[in-house]
Protein backbone atom coordinates (compact mmCIF):
# COMPACT_ATOMS: atom_id res chain seq x y z
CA UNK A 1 -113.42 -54.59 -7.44
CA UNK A 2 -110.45 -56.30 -6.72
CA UNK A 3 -108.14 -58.09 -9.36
CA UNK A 4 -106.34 -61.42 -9.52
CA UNK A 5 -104.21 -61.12 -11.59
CA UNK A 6 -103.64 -58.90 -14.40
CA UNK A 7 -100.68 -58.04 -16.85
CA UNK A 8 -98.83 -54.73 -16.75
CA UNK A 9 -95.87 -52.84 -17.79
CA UNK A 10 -93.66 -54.51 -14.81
CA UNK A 11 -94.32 -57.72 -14.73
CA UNK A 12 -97.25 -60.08 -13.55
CA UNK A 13 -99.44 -58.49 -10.80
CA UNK A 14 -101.26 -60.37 -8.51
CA UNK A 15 -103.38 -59.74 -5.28
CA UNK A 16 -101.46 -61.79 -2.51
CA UNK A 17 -103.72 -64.30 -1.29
CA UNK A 18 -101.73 -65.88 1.52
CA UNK A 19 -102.32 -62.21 3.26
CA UNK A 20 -106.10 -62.52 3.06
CA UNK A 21 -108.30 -61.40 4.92
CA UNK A 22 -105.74 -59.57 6.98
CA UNK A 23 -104.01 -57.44 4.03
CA UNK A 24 -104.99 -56.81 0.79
CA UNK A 25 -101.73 -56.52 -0.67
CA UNK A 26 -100.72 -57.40 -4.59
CA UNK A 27 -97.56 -58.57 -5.66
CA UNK A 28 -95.82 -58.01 -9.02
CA UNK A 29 -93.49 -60.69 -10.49
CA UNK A 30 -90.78 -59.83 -12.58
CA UNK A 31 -89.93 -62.73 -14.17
CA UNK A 32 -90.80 -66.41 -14.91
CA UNK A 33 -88.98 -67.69 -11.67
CA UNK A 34 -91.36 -65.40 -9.43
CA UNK A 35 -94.42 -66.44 -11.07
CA UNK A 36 -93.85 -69.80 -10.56
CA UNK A 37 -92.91 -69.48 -6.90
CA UNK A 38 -96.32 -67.69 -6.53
CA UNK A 39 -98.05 -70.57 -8.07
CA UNK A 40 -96.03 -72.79 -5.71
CA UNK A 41 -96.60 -70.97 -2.56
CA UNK A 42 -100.30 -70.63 -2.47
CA UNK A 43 -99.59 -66.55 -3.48
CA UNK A 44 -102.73 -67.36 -6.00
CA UNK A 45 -104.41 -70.56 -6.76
CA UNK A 46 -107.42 -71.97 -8.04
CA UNK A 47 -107.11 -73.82 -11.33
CA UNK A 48 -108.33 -70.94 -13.74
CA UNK A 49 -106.15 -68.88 -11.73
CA UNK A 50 -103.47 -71.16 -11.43
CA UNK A 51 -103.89 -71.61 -15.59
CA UNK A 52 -103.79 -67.96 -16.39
CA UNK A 53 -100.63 -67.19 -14.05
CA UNK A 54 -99.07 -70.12 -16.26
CA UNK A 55 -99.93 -68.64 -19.63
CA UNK A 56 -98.47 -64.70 -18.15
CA UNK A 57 -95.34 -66.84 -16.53
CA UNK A 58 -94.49 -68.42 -20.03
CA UNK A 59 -95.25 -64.62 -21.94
CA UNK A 60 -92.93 -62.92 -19.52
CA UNK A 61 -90.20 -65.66 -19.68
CA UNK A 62 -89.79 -65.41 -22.92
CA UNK A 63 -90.22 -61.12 -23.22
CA UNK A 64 -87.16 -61.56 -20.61
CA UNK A 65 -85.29 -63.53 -22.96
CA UNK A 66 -81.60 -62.73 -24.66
CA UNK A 67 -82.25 -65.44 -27.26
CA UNK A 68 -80.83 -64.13 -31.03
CA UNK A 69 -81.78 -67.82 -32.59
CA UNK A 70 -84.73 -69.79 -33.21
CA UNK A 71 -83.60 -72.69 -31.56
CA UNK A 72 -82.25 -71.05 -28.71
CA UNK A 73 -85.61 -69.02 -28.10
CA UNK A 74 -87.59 -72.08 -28.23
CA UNK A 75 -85.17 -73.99 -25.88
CA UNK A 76 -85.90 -71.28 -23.26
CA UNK A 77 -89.78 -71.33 -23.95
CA UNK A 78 -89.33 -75.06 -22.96
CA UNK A 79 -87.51 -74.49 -20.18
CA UNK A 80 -89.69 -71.70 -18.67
CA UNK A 81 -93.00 -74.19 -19.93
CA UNK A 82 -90.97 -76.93 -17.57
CA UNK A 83 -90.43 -74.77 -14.71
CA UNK A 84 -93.96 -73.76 -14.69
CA UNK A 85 -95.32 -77.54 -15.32
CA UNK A 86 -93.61 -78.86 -12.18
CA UNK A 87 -95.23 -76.00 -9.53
CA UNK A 88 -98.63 -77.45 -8.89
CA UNK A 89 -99.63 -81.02 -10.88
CA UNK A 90 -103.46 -81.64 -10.06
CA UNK A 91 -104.36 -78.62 -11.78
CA UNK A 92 -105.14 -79.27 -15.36
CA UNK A 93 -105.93 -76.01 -16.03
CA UNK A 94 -102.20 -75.03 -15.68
CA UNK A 95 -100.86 -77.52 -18.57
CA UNK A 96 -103.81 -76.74 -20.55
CA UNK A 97 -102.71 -72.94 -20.46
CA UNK A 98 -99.05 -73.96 -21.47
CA UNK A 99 -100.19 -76.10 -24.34
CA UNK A 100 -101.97 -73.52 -25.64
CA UNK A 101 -99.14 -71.30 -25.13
CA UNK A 102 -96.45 -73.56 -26.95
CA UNK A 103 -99.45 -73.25 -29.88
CA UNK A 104 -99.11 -69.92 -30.26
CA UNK A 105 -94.99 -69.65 -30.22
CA UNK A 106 -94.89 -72.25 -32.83
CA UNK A 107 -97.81 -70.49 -34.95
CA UNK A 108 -95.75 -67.13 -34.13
CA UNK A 109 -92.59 -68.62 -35.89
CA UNK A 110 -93.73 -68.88 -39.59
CA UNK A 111 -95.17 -65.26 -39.84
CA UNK A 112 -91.74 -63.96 -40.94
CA UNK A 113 -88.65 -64.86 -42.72
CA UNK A 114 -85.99 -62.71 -40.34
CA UNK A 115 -85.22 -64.28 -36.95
CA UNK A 116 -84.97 -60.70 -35.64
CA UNK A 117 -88.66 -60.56 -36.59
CA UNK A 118 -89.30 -63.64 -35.81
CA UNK A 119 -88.14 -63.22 -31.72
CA UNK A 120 -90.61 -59.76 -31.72
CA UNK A 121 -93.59 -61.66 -33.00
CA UNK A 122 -93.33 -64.44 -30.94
CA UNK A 123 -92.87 -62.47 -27.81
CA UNK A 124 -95.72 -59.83 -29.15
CA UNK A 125 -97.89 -62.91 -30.17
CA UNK A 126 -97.24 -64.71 -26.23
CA UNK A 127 -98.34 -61.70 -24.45
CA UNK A 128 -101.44 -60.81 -26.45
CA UNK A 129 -102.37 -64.68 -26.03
CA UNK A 130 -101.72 -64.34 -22.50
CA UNK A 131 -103.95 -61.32 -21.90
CA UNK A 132 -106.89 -63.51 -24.28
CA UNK A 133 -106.83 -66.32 -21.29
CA UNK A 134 -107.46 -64.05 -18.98
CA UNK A 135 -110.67 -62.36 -20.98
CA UNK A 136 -111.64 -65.67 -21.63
CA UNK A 137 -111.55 -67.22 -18.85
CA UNK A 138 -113.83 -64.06 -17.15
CA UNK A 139 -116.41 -64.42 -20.11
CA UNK A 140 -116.41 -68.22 -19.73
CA UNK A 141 -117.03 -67.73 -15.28
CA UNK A 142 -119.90 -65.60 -16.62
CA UNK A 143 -121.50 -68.04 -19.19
CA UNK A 144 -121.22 -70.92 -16.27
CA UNK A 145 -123.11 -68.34 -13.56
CA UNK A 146 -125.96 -68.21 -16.14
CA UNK A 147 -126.26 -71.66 -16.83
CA UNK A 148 -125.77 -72.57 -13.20
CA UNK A 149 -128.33 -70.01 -11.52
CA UNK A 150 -131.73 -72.08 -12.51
CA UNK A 151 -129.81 -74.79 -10.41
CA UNK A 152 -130.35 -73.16 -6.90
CA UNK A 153 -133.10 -72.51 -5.01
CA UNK A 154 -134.77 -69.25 -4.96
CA UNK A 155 -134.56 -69.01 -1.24
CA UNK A 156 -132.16 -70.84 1.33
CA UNK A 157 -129.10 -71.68 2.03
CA UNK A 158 -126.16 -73.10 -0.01
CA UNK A 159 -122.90 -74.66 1.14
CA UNK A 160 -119.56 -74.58 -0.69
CA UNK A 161 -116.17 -75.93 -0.04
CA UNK A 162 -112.92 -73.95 -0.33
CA UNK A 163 -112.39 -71.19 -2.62
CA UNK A 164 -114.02 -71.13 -6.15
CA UNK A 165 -114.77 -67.20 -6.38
CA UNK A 166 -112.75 -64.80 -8.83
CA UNK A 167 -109.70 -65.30 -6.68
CA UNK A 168 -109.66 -68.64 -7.69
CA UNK A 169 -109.94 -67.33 -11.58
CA UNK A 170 -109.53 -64.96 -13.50
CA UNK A 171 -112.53 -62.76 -12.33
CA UNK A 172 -115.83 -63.61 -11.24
CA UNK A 173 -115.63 -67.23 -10.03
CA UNK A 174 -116.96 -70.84 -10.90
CA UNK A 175 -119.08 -72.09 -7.72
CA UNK A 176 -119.05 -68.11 -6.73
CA UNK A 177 -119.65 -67.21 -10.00
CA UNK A 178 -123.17 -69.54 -10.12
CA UNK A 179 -123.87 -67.85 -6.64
CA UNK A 180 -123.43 -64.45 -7.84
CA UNK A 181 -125.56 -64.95 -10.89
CA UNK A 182 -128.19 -66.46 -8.79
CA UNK A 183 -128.15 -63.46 -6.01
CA UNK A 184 -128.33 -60.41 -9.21
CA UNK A 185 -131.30 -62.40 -10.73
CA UNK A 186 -133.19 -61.91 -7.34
CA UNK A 187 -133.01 -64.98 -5.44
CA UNK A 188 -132.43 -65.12 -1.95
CA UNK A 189 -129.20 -67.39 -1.46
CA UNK A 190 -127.55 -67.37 1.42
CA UNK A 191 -123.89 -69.57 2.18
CA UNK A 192 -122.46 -71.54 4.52
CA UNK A 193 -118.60 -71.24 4.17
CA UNK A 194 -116.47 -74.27 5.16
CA UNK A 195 -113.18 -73.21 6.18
CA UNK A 196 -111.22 -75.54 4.87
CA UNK A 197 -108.53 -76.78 6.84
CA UNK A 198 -105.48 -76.89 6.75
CA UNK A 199 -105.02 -73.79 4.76
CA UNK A 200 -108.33 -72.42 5.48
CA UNK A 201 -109.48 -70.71 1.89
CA UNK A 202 -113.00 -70.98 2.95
CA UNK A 203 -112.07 -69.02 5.88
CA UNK A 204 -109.76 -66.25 4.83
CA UNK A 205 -111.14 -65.98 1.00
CA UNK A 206 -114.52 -67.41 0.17
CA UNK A 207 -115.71 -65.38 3.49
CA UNK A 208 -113.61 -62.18 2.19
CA UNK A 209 -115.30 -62.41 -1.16
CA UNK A 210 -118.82 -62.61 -0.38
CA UNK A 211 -118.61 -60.19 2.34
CA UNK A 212 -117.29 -58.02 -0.06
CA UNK A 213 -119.84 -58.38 -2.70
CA UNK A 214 -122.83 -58.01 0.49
CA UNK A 215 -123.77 -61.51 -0.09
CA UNK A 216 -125.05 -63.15 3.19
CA UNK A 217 -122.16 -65.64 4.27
CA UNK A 218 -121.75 -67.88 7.58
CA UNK A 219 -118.16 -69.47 8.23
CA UNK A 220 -118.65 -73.00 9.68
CA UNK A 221 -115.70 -75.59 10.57
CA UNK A 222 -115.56 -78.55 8.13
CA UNK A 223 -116.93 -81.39 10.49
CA UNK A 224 -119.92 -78.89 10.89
CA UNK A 225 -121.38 -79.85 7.47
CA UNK A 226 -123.37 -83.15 8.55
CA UNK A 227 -124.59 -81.46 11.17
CA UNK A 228 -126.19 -78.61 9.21
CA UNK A 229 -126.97 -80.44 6.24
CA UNK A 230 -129.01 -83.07 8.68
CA UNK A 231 -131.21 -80.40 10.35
CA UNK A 232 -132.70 -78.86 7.20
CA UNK A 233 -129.95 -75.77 7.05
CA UNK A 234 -128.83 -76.38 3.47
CA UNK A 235 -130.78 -76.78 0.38
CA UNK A 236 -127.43 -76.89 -1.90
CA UNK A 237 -123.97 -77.64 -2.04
CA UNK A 238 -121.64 -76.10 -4.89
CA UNK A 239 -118.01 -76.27 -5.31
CA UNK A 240 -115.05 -75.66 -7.94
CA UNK A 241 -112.94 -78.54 -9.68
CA UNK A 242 -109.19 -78.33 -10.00
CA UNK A 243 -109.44 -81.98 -12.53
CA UNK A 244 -112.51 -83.62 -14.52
CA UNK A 245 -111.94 -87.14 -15.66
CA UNK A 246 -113.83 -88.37 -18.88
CA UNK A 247 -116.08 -89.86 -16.50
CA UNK A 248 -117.04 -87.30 -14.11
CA UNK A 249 -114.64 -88.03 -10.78
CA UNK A 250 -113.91 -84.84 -10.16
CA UNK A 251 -110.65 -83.67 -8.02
CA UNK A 252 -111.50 -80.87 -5.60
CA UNK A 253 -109.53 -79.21 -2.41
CA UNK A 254 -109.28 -82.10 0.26
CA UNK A 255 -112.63 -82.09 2.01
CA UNK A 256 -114.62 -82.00 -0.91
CA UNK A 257 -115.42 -85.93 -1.26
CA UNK A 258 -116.90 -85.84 2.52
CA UNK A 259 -119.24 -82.87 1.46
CA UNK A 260 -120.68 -85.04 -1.36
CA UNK A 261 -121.15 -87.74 0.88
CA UNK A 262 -122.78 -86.29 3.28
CA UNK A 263 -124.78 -84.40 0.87
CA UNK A 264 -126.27 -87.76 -1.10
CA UNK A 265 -126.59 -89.29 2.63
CA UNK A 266 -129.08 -85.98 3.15
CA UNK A 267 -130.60 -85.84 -0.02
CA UNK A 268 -129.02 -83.17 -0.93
CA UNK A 269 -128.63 -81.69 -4.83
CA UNK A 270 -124.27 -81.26 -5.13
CA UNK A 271 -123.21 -79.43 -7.97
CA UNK A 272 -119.63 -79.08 -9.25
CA UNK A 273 -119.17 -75.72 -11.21
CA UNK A 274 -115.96 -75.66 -13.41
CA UNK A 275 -114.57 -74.76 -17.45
CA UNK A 276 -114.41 -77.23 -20.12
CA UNK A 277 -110.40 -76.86 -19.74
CA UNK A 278 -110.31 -78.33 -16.32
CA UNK A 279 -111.80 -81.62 -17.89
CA UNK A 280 -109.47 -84.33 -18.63
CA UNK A 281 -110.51 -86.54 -21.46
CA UNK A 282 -107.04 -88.36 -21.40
CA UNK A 283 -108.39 -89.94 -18.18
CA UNK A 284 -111.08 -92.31 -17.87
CA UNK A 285 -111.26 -91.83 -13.70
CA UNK A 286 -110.17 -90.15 -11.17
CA UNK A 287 -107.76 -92.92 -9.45
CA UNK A 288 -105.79 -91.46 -12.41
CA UNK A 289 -105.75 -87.70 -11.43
CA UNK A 290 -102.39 -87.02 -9.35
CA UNK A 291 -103.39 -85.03 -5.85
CA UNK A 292 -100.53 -82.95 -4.89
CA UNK A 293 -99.41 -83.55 -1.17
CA UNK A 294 -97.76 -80.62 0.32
CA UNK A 295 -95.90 -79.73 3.27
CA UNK A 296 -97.13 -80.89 6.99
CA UNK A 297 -96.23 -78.11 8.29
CA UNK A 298 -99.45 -76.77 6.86
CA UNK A 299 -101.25 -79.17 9.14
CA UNK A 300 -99.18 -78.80 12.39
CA UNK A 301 -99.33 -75.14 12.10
CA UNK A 302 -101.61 -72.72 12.41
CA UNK A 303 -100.45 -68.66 11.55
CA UNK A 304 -97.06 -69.97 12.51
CA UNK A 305 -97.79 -71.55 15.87
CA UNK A 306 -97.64 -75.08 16.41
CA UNK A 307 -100.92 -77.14 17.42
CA UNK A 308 -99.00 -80.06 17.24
CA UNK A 309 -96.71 -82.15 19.28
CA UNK A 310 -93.30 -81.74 17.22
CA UNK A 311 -92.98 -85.95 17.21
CA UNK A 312 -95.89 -86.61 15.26
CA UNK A 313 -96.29 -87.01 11.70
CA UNK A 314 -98.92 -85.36 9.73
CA UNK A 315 -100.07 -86.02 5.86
CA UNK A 316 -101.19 -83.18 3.85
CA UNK A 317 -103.00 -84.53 0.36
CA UNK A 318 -104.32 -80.91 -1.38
CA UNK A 319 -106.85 -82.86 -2.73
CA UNK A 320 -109.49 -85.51 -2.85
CA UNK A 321 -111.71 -87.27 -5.52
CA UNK A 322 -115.43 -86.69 -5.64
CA UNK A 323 -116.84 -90.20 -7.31
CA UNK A 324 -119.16 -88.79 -9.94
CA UNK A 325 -121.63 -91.17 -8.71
CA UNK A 326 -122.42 -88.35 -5.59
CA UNK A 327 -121.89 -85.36 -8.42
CA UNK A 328 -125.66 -84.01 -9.22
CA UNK A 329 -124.50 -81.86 -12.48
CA UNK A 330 -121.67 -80.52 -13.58
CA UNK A 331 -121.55 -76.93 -14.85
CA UNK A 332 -120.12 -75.69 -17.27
CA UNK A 333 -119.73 -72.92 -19.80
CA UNK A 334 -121.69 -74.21 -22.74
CA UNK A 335 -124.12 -75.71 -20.29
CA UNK A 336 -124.76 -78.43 -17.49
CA UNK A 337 -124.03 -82.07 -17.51
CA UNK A 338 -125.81 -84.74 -15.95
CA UNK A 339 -125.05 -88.90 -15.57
CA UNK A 340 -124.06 -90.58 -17.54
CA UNK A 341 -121.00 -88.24 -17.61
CA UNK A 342 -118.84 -89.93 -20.28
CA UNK A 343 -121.65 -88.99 -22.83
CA UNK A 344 -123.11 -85.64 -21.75
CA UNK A 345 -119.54 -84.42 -20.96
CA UNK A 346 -118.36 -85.88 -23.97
CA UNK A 347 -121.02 -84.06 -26.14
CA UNK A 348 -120.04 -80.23 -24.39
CA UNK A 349 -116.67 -80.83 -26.67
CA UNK A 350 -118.65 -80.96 -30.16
């Protein structure tokens, strides 16, 4: 079984994912800088992901660091925690992970009276919390595959947008994760893949991971969906969540609001499988949520050739807002919520 991302002796390593399905190649980062830059470039994503590459960016920043004071070690632990911050901003997951990582430094400061001691324990303290993320976030893909397995059908087949497997996480997946639960309790699931445009996850990943696991997959383009979903094809539809607001909107890879609509047009039962740390209480909606836009390029090209004339502009948002009125349930580790989302999501927290 392949790994995402894991911490080791040398640094951060990392499968590569912009060299799926092609290559399976991993990459090891050496210091803060790099880890961001993979963040930035698409080398992994997926908010879990995305949130535990944060937490190992800050732990290795600051086991790189020369600092001989306390306020100059926390200076650079808020400098790498800003470098990190600005790579990717739709992803809660990935401030999330550096709050909980500025928790732990400042807990790490008042076990001992030496600032020699001090600058071991913290960076001791960073890494273990690092690795714990990671753990975490595998057991919590896990718990949300159980919950989210009663949700699909025993036979038939279920559609799901971009990547939300265990390269999008830690290990495991969130959407993936529900589908793999739901295959290894017996159930006869098949998927419909959309690819994704512009940078194709569904394509090169989603399709990578289930034919790896022997899971039954079919890769479909993303205007293909209606068509499908109209003749009878697809009895679900189950994606990932990079942002929850309070009330349910969710913010998903750019595509992700069609599926839904299409899906309640249909009649169709769409489920959005994510962690408790990729909902956003500090936002009542989702016009709030910021969607990333990222280079056109992305758009015009295709592996590096151009598919479009050089004098037209092209828009690239990374991401869309699902209106939780078209959201069946949300899944999530300590179970599944339903409408009226400002309550039921509310009550997961207690």
């Amino acid at each position: 079984m392949f790994k995402t991302i894991e911490w080791t002796d040398d640094g951060v390593r990392m499968i590569d994912q912009t060299r799926l399905p092609a290559e399976e190649i991993y990459r090891t980062c050496h210091n803060y800088e790099e880890v961001a830059e993979a963040i930035r470039g698409m080398v992994i994503r997926g908010a879990p992901a995305i949130g535990v590459a944060a937490a190992m960016g800050v732990a290795l920043g600051v086991k790189n660091s020369g600092a001989r004071t306390i306020p100059a070690l926390r200076a650079d632990f808020e400098r790498i925690a800003e470098t990190l911050s600005r790579t990717r901003p739709t992803a809660v997951n990935l401030f999330w992970a550096i709050d909980r990582m500025r928790r732990a430094f400042e807990t790490s400061l008042s076990c001992h009276d030496r600032e020699a001691q001090v600058a071991e324990a913290v960076k001791v303290n960073l890494e273990e919390e690092a690795k714990r993320i990671l753990a975490e976030d595998i057991a919590i893909n896990e718990a949300m595959g159980r919950h989210g397995a009663a949700l699909l059908p025993e036979s038939g087949t279920v559609l799901t947008h971009c990547n939300a497997g265990a390269l999008a996480t830690g290990g495991y997946g969130t959407a993936l994760g529900v589908i793999r639960a739901a295959v290894s309790q017996g159930k006869n699931i098949q998927v419909f893949a959309d690819e994704t445009r512009p940078f194709l996850q569904g394509a090169r990943l989603t399709a990578w991971e289930l034919a790896k696991d022997g899971i039954p997959v079919t890769l479909i383009t993303d205007n293909m969906a209606g068509h499908f979903m109209k003749q009878g094809e697809i009895k679900a539809v189950i994606v990932g969540a990079d942002r929850i607001a309070a009330n349910g909107d969710t913010a998903n890879k750019i595509g992700t609001y069609s599926v839904a609509v299409l899906a309640h047009e249909n009649g169709i039962p769409f489920y959005v499988a994510a962690p408790l740390s990729t909902i956003d209480r500090s936002l009542a909606a989702g016009e709030a949520i910021p969607i990333e836009e990222r280079s056109a390029a992305e758009v015009t090209h295709l592996g590096g050739i151009q598919i479009a004339p050089p004098s037209v502009p092209a828009r690239h948002p990374a991401f869309d807002v699902t209106p939780h009125r078209y959201i069946t349930g949300i899944i999530t580790e300590r179970g599944i919520a339903r409408a009226p989302y400002t309550e039921s999501l509310n009550a997961l927290f207690q």
